[in-house]
Protein backbone atom coordinates (compact mmCIF):
# COMPACT_ATOMS: atom_id res chain seq x y z
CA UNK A 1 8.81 1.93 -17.33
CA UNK A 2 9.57 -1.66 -17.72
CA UNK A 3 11.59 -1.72 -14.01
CA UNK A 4 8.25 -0.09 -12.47
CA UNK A 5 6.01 -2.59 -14.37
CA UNK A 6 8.13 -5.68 -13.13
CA UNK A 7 8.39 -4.02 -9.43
CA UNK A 8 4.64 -3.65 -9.47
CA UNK A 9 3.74 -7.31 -10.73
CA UNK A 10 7.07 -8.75 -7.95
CA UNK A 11 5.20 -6.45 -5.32
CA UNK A 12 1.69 -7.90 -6.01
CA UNK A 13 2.89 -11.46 -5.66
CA UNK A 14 4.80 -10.65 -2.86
CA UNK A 15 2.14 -9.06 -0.86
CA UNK A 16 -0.19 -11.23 -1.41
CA UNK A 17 2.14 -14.43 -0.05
CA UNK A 18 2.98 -11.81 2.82
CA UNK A 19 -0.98 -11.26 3.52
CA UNK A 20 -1.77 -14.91 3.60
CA UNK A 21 0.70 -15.24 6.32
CA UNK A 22 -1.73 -12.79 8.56
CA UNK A 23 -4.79 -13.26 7.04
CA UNK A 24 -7.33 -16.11 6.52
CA UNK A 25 -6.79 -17.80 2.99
CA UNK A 26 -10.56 -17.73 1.96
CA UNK A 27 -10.56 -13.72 3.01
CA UNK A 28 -7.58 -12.90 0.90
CA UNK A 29 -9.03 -11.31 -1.88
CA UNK A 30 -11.10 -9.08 -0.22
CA UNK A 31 -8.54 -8.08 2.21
CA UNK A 32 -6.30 -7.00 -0.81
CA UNK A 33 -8.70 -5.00 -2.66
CA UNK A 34 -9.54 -2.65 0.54
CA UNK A 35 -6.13 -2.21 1.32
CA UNK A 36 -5.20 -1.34 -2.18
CA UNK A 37 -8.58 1.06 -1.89
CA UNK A 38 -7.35 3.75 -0.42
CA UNK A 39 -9.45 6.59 -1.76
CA UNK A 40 -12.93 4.36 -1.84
CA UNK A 41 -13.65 2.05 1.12
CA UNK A 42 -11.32 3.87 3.14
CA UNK A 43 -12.47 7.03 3.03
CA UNK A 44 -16.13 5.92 2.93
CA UNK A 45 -15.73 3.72 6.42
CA UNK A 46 -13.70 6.37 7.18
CA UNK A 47 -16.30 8.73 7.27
CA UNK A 48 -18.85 6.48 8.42
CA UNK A 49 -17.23 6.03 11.62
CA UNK A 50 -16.06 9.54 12.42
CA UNK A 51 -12.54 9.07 11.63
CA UNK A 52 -11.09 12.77 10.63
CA UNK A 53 -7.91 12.07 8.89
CA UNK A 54 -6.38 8.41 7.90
CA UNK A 55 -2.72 8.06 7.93
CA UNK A 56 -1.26 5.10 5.61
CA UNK A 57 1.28 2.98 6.64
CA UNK A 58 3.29 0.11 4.50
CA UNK A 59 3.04 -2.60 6.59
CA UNK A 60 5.65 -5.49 7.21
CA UNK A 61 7.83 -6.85 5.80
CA UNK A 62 8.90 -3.23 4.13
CA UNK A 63 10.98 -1.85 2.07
CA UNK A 64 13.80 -1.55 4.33
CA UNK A 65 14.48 -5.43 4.12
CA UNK A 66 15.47 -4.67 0.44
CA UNK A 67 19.75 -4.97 0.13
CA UNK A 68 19.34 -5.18 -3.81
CA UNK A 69 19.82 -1.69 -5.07
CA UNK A 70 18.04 -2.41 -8.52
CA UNK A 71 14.97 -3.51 -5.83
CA UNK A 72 15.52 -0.94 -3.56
CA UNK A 73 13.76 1.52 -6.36
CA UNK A 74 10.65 -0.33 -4.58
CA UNK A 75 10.75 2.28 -2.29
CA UNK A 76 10.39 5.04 -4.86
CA UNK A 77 7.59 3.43 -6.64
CA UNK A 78 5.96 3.15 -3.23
CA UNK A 79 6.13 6.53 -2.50
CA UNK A 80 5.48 7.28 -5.71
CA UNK A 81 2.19 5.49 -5.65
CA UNK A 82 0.91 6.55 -2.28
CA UNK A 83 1.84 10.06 -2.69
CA UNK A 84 -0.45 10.25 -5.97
CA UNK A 85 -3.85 8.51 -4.00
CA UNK A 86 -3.64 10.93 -1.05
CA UNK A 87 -3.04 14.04 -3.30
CA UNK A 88 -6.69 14.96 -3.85
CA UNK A 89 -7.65 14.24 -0.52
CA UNK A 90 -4.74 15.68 1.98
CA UNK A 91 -7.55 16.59 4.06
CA UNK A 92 -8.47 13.19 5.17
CA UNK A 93 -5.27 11.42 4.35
CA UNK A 94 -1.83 11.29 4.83
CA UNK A 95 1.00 8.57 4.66
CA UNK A 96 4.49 7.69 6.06
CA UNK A 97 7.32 7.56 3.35
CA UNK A 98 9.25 4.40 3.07
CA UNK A 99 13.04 4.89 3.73
């Protein structure tokens, strides 16, 4: 539990550095919260614009730049995590496993 805890607060730092990179400082936050929403906005604008089924994708940089083993569980959490928000809605969404 701890190693999941500590992979989930590295993750959240980490993403959001990676994020500001693409994305406009000031827009940040809210950028973040609808990407981590995957079962609220998404499925709502989702459905407001017609779109039948969603498929998530981690975006860059991924898991697959990760050579420490102990960090390499990343990819387990991931799954994990994304496997448990599209579970009550495998109608509308699906997602790509990280490797």
């Amino acid at each position: 539990m701890t190693l999941f805890l500590n992979t989930l607060a590295w993750q959240k730092k980490r993403r959001k550095r990676d994020a500001s990179l693409y994305i406009a400082l000031w827009d940040c936050e809210r950028y973040m919260r609808q990407a981590h929403d995957l079962t609220g906005v998404r499925l709502q604008s989702s459905n407001e614009h017609g779109i039948g089924c969603t498929v998530i994708s981690l975006t860059v940089p991924g898991t697959q730049g990760i050579a420490d083993k102990t960090e390499a569980e990343t990819a387990t959490v991931t799954n994990n995590w994304i496997a448990e928000q599209v579970k009550e809605h495998r109608d509308l969404l699906g997602a790509f496993a990280c490797l």
